[in-house]
Protein backbone atom coordinates (compact mmCIF):
# COMPACT_ATOMS: atom_id res chain seq x y z
CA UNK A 1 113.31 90.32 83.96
CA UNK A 2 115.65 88.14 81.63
CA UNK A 3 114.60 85.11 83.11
CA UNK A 4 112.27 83.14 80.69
CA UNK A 5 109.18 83.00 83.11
CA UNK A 6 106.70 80.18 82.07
CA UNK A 7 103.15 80.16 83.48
CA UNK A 8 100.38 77.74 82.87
CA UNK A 9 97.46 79.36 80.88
CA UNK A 10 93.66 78.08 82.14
CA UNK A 11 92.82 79.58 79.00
CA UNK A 12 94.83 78.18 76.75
CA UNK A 13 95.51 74.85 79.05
CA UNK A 14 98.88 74.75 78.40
CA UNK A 15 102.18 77.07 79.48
CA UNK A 16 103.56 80.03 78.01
CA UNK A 17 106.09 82.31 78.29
CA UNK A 18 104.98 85.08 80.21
CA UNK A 19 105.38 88.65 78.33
CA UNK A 20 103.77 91.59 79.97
CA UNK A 21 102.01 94.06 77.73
CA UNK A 22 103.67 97.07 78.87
CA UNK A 23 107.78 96.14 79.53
CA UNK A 24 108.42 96.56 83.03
CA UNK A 25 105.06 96.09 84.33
CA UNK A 26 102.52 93.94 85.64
CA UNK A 27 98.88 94.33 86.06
CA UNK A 28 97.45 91.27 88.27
CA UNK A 29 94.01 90.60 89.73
CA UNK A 30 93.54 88.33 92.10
CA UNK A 31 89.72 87.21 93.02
CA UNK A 32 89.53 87.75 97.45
CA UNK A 33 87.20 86.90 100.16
CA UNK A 34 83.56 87.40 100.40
CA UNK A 35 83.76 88.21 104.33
CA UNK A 36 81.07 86.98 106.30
CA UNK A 37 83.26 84.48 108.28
CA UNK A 38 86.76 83.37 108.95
CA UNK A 39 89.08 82.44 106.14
CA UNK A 40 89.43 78.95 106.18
CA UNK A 41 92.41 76.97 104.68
CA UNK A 42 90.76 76.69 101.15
CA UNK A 43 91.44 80.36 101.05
CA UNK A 44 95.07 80.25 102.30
CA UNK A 45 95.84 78.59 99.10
CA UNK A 46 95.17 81.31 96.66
CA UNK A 47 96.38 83.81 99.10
CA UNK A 48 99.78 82.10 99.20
CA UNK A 49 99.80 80.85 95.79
CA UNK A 50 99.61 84.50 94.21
CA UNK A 51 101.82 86.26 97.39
CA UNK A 52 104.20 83.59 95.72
CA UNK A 53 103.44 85.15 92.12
CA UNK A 54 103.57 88.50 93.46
CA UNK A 55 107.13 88.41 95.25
CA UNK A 56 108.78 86.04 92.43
CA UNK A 57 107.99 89.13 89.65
CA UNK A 58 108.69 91.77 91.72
CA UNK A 59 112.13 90.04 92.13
CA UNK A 60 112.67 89.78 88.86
CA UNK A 61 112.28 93.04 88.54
CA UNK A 62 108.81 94.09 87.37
CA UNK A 63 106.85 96.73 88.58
CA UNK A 64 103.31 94.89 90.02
CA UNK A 65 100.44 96.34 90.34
CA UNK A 66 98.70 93.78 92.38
CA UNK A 67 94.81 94.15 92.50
CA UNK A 68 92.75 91.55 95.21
CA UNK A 69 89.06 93.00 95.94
CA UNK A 70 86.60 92.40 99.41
CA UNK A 71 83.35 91.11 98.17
CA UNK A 72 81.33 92.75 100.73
CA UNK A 73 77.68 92.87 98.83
CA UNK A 74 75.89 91.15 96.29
CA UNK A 75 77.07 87.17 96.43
CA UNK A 76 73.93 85.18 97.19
CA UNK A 77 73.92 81.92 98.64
CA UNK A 78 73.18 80.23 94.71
CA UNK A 79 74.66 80.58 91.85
CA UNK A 80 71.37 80.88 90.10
CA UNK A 81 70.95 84.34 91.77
CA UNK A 82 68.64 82.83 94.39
CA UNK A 83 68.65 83.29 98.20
CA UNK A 84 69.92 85.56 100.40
CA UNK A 85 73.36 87.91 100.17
CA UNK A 86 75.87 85.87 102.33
CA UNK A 87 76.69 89.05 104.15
CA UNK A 88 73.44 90.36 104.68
CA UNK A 89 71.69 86.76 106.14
CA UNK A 90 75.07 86.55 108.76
CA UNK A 91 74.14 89.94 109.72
CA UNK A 92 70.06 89.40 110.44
CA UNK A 93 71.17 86.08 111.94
CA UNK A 94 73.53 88.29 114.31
CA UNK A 95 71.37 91.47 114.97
CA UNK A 96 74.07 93.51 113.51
CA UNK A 97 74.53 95.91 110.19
CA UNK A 98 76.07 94.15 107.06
CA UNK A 99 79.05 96.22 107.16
CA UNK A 100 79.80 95.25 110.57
CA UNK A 101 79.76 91.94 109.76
CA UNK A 102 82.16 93.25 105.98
CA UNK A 103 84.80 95.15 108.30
CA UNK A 104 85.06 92.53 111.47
CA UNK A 105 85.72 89.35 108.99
CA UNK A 106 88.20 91.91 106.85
CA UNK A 107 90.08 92.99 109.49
CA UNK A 108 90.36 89.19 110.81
CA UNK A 109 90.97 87.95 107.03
CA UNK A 110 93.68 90.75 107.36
CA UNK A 111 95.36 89.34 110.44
CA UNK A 112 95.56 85.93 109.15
CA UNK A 113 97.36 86.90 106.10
CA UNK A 114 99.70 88.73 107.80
CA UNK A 115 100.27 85.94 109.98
CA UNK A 116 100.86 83.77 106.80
CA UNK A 117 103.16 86.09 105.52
CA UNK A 118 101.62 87.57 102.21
CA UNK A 119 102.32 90.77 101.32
CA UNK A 120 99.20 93.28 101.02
CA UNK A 121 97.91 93.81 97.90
CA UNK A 122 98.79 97.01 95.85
CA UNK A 123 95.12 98.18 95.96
CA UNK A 124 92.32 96.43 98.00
CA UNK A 125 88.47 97.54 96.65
CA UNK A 126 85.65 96.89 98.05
CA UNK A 127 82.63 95.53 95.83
CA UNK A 128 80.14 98.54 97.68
CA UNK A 129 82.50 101.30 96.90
CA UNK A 130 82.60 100.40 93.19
CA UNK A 131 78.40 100.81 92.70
CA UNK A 132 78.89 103.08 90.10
CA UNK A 133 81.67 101.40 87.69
CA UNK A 134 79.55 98.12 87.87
CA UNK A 135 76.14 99.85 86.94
CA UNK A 136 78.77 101.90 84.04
CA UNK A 137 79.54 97.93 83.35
CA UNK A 138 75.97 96.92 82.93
CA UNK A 139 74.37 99.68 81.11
CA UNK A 140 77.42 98.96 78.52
CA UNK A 141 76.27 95.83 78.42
CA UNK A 142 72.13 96.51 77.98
CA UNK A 143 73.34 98.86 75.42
CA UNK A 144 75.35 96.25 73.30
CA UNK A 145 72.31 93.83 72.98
CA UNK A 146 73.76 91.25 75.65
CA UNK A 147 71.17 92.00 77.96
CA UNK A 148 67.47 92.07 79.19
CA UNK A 149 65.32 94.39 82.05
CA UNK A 150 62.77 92.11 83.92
CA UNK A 151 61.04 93.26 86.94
CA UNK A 152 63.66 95.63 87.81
CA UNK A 153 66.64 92.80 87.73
CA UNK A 154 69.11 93.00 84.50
CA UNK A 155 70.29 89.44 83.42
CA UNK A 156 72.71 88.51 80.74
CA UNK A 157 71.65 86.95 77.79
CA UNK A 158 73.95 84.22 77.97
CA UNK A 159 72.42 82.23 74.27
CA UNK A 160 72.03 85.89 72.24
CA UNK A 161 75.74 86.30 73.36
CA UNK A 162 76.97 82.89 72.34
CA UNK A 163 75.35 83.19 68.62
CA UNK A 164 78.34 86.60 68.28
CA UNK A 165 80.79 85.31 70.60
CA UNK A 166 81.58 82.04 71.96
CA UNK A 167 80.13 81.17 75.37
CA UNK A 168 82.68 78.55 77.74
CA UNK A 169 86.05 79.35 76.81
CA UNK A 170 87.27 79.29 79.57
CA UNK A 171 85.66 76.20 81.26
CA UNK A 172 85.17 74.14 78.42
CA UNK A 173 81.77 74.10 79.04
CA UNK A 174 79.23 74.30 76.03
CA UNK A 175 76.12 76.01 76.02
CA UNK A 176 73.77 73.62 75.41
CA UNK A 177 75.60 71.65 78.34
CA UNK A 178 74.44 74.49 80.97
CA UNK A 179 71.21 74.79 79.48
CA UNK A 180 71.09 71.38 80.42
CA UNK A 181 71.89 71.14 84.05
CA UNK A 182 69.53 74.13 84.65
CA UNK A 183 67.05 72.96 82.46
CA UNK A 184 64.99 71.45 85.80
CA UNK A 185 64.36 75.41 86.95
CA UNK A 186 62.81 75.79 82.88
CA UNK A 187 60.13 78.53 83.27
CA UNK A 188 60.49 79.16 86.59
CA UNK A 189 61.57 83.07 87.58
CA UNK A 190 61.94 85.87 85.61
CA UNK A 191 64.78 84.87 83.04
CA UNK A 192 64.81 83.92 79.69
CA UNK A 193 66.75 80.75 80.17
CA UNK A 194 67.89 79.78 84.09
CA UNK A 195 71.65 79.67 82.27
CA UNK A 196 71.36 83.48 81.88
CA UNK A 197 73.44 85.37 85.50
CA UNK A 198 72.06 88.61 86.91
CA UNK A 199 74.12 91.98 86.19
CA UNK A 200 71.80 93.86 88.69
CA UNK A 201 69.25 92.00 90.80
CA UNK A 202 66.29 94.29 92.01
CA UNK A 203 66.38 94.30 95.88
CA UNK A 204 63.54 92.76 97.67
CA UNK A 205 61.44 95.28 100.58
CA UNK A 206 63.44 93.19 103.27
CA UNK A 207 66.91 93.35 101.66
CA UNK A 208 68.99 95.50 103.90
CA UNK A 209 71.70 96.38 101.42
CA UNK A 210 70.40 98.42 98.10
CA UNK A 211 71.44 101.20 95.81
CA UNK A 212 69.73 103.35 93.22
CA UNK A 213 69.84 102.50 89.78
CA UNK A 214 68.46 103.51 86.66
CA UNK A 215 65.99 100.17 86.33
CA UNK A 216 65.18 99.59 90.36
CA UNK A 217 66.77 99.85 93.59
CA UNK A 218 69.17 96.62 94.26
CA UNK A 219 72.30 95.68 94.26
CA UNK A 220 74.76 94.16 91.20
CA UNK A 221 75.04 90.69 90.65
CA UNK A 222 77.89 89.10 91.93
CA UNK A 223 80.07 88.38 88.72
CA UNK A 224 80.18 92.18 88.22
CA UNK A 225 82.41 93.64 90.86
CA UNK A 226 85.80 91.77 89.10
CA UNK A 227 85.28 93.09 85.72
CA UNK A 228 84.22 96.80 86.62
CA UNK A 229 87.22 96.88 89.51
CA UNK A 230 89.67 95.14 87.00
CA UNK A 231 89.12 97.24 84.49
CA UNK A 232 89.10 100.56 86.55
CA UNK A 233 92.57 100.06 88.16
CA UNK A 234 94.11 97.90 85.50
CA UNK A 235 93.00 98.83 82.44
CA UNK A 236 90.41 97.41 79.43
CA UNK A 237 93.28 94.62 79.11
CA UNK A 238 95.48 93.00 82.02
CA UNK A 239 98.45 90.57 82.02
CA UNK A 240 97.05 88.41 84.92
CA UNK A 241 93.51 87.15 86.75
CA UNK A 242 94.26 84.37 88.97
CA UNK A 243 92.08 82.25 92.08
CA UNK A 244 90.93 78.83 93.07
CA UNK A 245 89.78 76.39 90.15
CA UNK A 246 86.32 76.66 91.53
CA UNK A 247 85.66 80.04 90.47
CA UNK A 248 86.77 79.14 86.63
CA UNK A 249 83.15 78.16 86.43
CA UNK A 250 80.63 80.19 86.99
CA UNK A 251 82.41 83.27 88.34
CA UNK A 252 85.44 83.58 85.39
CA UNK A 253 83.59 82.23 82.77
CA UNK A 254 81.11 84.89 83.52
CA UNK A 255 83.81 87.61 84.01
CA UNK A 256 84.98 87.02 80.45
CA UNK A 257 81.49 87.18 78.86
CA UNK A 258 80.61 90.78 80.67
CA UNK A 259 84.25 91.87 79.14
CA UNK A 260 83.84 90.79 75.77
CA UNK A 261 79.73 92.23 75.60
CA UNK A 262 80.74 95.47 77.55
CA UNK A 263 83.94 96.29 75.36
CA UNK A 264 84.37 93.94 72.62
CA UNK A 265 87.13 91.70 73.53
CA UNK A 266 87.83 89.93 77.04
CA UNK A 267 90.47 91.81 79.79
CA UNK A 268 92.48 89.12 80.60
CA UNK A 269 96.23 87.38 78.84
CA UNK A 270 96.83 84.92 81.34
CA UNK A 271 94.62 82.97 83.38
CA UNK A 272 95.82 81.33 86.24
CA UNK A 273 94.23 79.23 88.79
CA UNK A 274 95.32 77.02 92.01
CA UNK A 275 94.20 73.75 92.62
CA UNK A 276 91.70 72.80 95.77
CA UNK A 277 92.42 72.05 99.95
CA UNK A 278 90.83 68.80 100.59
CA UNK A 279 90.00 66.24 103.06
CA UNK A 280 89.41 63.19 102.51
CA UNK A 281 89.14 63.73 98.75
CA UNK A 282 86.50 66.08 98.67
CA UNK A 283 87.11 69.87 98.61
CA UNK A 284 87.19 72.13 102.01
CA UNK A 285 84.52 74.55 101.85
CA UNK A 286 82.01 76.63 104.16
CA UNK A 287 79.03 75.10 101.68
CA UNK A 288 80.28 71.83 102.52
CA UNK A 289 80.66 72.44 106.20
CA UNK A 290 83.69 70.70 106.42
CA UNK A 291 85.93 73.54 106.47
CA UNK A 292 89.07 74.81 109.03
CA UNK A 293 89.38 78.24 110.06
CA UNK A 294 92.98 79.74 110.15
CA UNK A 295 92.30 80.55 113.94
CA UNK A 296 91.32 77.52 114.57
CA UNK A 297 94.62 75.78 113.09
CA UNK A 298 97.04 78.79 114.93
CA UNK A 299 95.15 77.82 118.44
CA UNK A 300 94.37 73.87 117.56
CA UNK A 301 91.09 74.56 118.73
CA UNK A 302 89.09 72.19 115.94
CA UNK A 303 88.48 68.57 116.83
CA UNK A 304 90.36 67.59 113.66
CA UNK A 305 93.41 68.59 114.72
CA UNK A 306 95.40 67.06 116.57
CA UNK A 307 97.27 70.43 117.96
CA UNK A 308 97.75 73.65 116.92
CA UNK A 309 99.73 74.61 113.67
CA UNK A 310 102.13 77.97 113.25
CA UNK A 311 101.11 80.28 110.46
CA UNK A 312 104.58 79.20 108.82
CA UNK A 313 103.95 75.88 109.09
CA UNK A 314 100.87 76.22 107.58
CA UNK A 315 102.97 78.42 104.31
CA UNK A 316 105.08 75.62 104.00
CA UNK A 317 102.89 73.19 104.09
CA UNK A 318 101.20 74.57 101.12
CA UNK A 319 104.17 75.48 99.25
CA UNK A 320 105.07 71.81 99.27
CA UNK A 321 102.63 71.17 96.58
CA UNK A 322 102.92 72.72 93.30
CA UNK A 323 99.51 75.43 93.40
CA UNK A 324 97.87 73.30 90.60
CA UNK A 325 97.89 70.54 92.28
CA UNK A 326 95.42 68.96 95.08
CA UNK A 327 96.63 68.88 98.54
CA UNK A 328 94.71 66.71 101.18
CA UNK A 329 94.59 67.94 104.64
CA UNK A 330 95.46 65.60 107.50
CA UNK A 331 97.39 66.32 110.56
CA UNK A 332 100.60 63.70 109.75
CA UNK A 333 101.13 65.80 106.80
CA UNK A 334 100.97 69.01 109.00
CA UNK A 335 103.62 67.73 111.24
CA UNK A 336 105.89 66.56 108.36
CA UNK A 337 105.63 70.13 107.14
CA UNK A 338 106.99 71.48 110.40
CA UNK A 339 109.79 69.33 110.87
CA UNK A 340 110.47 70.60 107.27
CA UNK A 341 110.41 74.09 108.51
CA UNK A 342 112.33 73.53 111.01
CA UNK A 343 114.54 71.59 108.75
CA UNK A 344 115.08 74.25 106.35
CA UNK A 345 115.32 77.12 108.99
CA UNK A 346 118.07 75.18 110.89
CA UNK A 347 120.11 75.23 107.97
CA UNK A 348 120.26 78.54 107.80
CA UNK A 349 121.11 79.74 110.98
CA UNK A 350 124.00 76.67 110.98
CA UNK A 351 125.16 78.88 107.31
CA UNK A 352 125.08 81.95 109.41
CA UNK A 353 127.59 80.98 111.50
CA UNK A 354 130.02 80.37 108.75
CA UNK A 355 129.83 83.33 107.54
CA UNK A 356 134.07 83.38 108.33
CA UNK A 357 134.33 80.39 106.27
CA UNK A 358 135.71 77.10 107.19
CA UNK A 359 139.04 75.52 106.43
CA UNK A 360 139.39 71.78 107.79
CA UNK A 361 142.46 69.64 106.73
CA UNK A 362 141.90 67.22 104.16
CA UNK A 363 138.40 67.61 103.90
CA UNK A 364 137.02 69.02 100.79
CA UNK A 365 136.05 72.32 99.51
CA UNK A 366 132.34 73.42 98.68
CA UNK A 367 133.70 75.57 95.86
CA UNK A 368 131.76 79.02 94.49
CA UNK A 369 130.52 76.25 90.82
CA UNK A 370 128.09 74.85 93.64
CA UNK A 371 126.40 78.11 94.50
CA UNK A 372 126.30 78.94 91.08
CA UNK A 373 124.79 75.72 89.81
CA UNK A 374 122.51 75.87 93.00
CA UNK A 375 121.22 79.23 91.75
CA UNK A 376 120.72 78.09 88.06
CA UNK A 377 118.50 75.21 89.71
CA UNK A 378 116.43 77.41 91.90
CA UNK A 379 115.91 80.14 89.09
CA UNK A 380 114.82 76.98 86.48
CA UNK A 381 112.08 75.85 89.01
CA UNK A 382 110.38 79.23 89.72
CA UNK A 383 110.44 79.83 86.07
CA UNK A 384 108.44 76.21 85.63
CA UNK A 385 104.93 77.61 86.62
CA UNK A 386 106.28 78.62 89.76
CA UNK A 387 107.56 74.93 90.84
CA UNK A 388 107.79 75.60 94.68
CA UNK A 389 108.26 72.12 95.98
CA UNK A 390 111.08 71.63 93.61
CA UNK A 391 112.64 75.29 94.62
CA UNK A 392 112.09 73.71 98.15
CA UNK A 393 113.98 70.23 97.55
CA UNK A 394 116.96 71.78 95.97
CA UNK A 395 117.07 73.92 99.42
CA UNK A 396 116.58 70.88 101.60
CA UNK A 397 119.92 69.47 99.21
CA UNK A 398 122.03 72.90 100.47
CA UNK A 399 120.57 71.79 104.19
CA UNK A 400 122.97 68.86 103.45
CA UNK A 401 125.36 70.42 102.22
CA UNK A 402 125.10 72.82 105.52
CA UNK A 403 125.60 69.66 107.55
CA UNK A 404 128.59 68.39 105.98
CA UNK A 405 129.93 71.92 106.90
CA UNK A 406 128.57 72.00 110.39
CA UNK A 407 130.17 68.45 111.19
CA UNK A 408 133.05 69.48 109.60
CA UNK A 409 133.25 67.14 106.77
CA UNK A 410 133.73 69.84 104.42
CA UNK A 411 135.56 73.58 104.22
CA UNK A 412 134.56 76.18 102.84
CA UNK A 413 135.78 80.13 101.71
CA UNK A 414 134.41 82.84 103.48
CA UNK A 415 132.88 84.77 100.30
CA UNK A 416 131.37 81.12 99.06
CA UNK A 417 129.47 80.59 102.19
CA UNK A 418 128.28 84.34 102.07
CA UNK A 419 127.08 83.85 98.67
CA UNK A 420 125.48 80.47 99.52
CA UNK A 421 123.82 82.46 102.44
CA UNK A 422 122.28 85.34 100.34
CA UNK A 423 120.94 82.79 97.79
CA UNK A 424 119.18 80.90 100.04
CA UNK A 425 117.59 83.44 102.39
CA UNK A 426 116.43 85.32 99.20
CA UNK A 427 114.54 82.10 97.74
CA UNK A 428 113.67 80.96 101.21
CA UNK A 429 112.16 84.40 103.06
CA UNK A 430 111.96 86.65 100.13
CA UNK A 431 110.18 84.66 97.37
CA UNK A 432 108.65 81.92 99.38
CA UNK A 433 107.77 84.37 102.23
CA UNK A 434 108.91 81.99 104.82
CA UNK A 435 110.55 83.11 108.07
CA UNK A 436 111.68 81.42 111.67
CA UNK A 437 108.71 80.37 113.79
CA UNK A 438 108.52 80.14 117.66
CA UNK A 439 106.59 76.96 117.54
CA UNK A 440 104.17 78.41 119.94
CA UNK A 441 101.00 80.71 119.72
CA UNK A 442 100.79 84.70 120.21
CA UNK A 443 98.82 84.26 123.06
CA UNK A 444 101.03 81.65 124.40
CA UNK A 445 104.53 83.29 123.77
CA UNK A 446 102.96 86.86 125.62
CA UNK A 447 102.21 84.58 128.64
CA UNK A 448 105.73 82.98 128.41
CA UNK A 449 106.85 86.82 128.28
CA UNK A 450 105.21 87.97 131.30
CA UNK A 451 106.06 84.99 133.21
CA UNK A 452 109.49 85.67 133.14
CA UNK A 453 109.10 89.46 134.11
CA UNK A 454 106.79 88.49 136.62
CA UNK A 455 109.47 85.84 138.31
CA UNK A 456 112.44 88.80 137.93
CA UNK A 457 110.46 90.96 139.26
CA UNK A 458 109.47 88.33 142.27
CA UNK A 459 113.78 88.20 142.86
CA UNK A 460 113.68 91.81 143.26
CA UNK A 461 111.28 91.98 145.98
CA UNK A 462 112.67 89.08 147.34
CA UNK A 463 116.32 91.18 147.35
CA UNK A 464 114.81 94.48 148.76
CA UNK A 465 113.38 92.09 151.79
CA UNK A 466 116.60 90.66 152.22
CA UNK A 467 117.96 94.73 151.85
CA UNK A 468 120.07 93.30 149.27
CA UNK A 469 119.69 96.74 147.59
CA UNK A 470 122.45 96.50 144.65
CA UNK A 471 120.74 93.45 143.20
CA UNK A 472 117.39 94.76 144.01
CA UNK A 473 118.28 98.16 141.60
CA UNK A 474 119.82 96.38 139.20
CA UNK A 475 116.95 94.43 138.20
CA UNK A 476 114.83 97.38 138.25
CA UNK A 477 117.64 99.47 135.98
CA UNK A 478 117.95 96.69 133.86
CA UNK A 479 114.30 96.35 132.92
CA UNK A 480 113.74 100.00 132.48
CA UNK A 481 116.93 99.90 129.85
CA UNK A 482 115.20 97.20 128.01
CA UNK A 483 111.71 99.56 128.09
CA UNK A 484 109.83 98.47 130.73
CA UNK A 485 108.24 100.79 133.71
CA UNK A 486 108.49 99.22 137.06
CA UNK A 487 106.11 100.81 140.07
CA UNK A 488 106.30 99.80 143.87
CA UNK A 489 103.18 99.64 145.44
CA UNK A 490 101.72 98.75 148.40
CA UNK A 491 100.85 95.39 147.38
CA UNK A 492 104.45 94.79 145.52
CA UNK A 493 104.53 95.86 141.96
CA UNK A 494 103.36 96.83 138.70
CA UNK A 495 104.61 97.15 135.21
CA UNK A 496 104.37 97.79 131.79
CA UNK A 497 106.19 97.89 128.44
CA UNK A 498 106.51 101.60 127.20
CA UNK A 499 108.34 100.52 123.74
């Protein structure tokens, strides 16, 4: 915790050093999926970006509380509350109930992150089991003057707010700017101005999802969830509230205005936000249809790729960039990003096998000043806003020095190449989260598997015809050391894996 951290600040739009309110501790909210489909690779960036975040301060040695909630109700298609809830239109379109549709795409948002090696977050709540805070959250709000009834539907009055408070701090925006754009919907609707965003949104007779509330029965608007969860598991104020750039405006902005109406002053110290997945310059999105789901990229089952892509090699590829900056998709950048991998990998199973040391004649000596000044370098780029791709270039310059090693061009102590070792495997697979990949899918590696039971288990029965009956046990014993149950039957075998 003595290294001086810097983080960029949306907020403040430039970096600071980061200082946690309480010493020792970290309170962090991360914005997560609505889940009506597969994550795509636009949402592999924050979920990497702030598993980076998360790991580099809990190395340092901070206590994280790390808060990333499942929007399961209440975001509509619009932003200007209009149309249906994303959840509740994929279920009707299915024939299914909403949360079936919720828990399927969160358990399979769960199994891709896993794959992509983030760590789960400290607590994971869900927008519908939270009903209560966010109508707490809006009756605060009614009862501070920053908000109107109509027909049932509570809306925030975004222009009586901005005459106390300044509306757009976050964005830059001004309000006369988003009276503007809207200005087209004028007098259409049942808000004061088509700026102003719904706290609770009275449920139509065909809306599946609905609650009970003291001015109709609906559901809260979708802006709500963040502050009332925030709040509730990290406090009125919070060190950190990070996501993609896209929800700065309307979803943060938004956040910061129920915060400073509901309580008097806004949550958040540091804002941070990643920068967008592309292709071909325009940003990868399910409302563009132009998106890439994770399982589509592990299996290389989309017709934009050109073959299928490891969940590491996917990490990496992302951690190349620095997480405010754009990264364009295409398939030649994929591939450079697993011979990277594999790059960076190799290097440290070479530095495992020195782990004796290495004396050569006349060669020189990689002395303990390199580790040290490779640490200092390492340390200075995490502390730069978190500069991955430089963190990853100085390790690609230790891959070199690896080489010189492994040719034998250089020689090296015992307890220097141990310390090298540690140093890179904890920047490498315990703050970038990156670990050895098989280069081949699940599926594909389970088949592999089998096969080569299968053909063992083809040389035993080819033994016992032969009565070769020492080979023939041996193959059995062997397996059934290793876990597996063998069974003779009438039509040869069967067998299974009891570990």
């Amino acid at each position: 915790m003595e290294q001086p951290l810097l983080i960029y600040n949306t907020l403040s739009r430039q970096k600071e050093l980061f200082k946690p309110l309480h010493p020792g501790r970290v309170g962090m909210y991360v914005c997560g999926p609505t889940v009506y489909g597969d994550a795509h690779l636009g949402h592999a960036r924050p979920a990497i970006t702030f598993d980076l975040l998360f790991r580099y301060l809990q190395h340092l040695g901070y206590k994280v509380r790390y808060v990333r909630n499942i929007t399961d109700v209440g975001h509509l298609e619009h932003d200007a509350d209009e149309g249906e809830d994303k959840i509740a239109k994929k279920a009707r379109l299915e024939e299914l109930e909403p949360m079936e549709v919720a828990q399927y795409y969160t358990n399979r948002f769960h199994e891709a992150m896993d794959a992509l090696g983030c760590l789960p977050p400290s607590i994971e709540p869900h927008a519908t089991g939270h009903i209560i805070e966010q109508q707490q959250l809006v009756r605060q709000i009614l009862d501070n003057g920053f908000a109107y009834e109509s027909n049932g539907s509570i809306y925030f009055d975004i222009e009586k707010y901005n005459k106390v408070h300044r509306w757009g701090i976050l964005s830059g925006r001004d309000l006369e700017n988003v009276k503007d754009a809207s200005r087209e919907l004028a007098g259409v609707g049942e808000k004061k101005n088509q700026a102003d965003f719904a706290l609770w949104k009275a449920a139509q007779p065909e809306h599946i999802m609905r609650w009970p509330s003291p001015w109709s029965d609906g559901f809260p608007g979708w802006h709500c969830e963040c502050t009332a969860m925030g709040r509730k598991y990290l406090g009125d104020h919070f060190d950190i509230h990070g996501g993609g750039m896209d929800l700065i405006f309307p979803h943060h902005e938004c956040e910061i205005a129920q915060a400073v109406a509901s309580q008097g002053s806004q949550m958040v110290r540091y804002w941070m936000h990643n920068n967008m997945i592309t292709i071909d310059g325009k940003k990868m999105g399910k409302s563009y249809n132009n998106f890439i789901t994770l399982p589509e990229f592990f299996s290389g089952s989309h017709p934009l790729l050109q073959q299928a892509y490891t969940p590491m090699t996917i990490r990496f590829f992302i951690l190349q960039a620095h997480y405010r900056s754009t990264v364009d998709f295409s398939n030649d950048a994929l591939q450079a990003a697993e011979k990277g991998l594999a790059r960076l990998m190799d290097g440290l199973k070479n530095l495992r096998r020195l782990q004796e040391g290495q004396k050569v004649k006349g060669q020189p000596m990689v002395e303990s000043s390199y580790v040290a000044t490779l640490s200092q370098q390492l340390y200075d780029a995490m502390n730069d806003d978190l500069n991955s791709p430089i963190v990853i270039s100085h390790l690609f310059d230790a891959c070199r020095t690896i080489n010189t090693l492994t040719d034998k061009k250089a020689s090296i102590q015992a307890e220097t190449a141990q310390a090298l070792l540690r140093l890179m495997e904890t920047f490498t697979t315990d703050i970038l989260g990156l670990r050895q990949d098989t280069g081949v899918s699940n599926k594909a590696r389970e088949e592999a598997y089998g096969a080569v039971v299968n053909m063992l288990l083809d040389q035993r029965q080819a033994a016992k015809a032969e009565k070769n009956w020492s080979l023939s046990d041996k193959i059995r014993d062997d397996l059934t050391a290793l876990g597996f149950e063998v069974k003779d039957t009438k039509d040869g075998y069967t067998w299974t894996l009891n570990k």
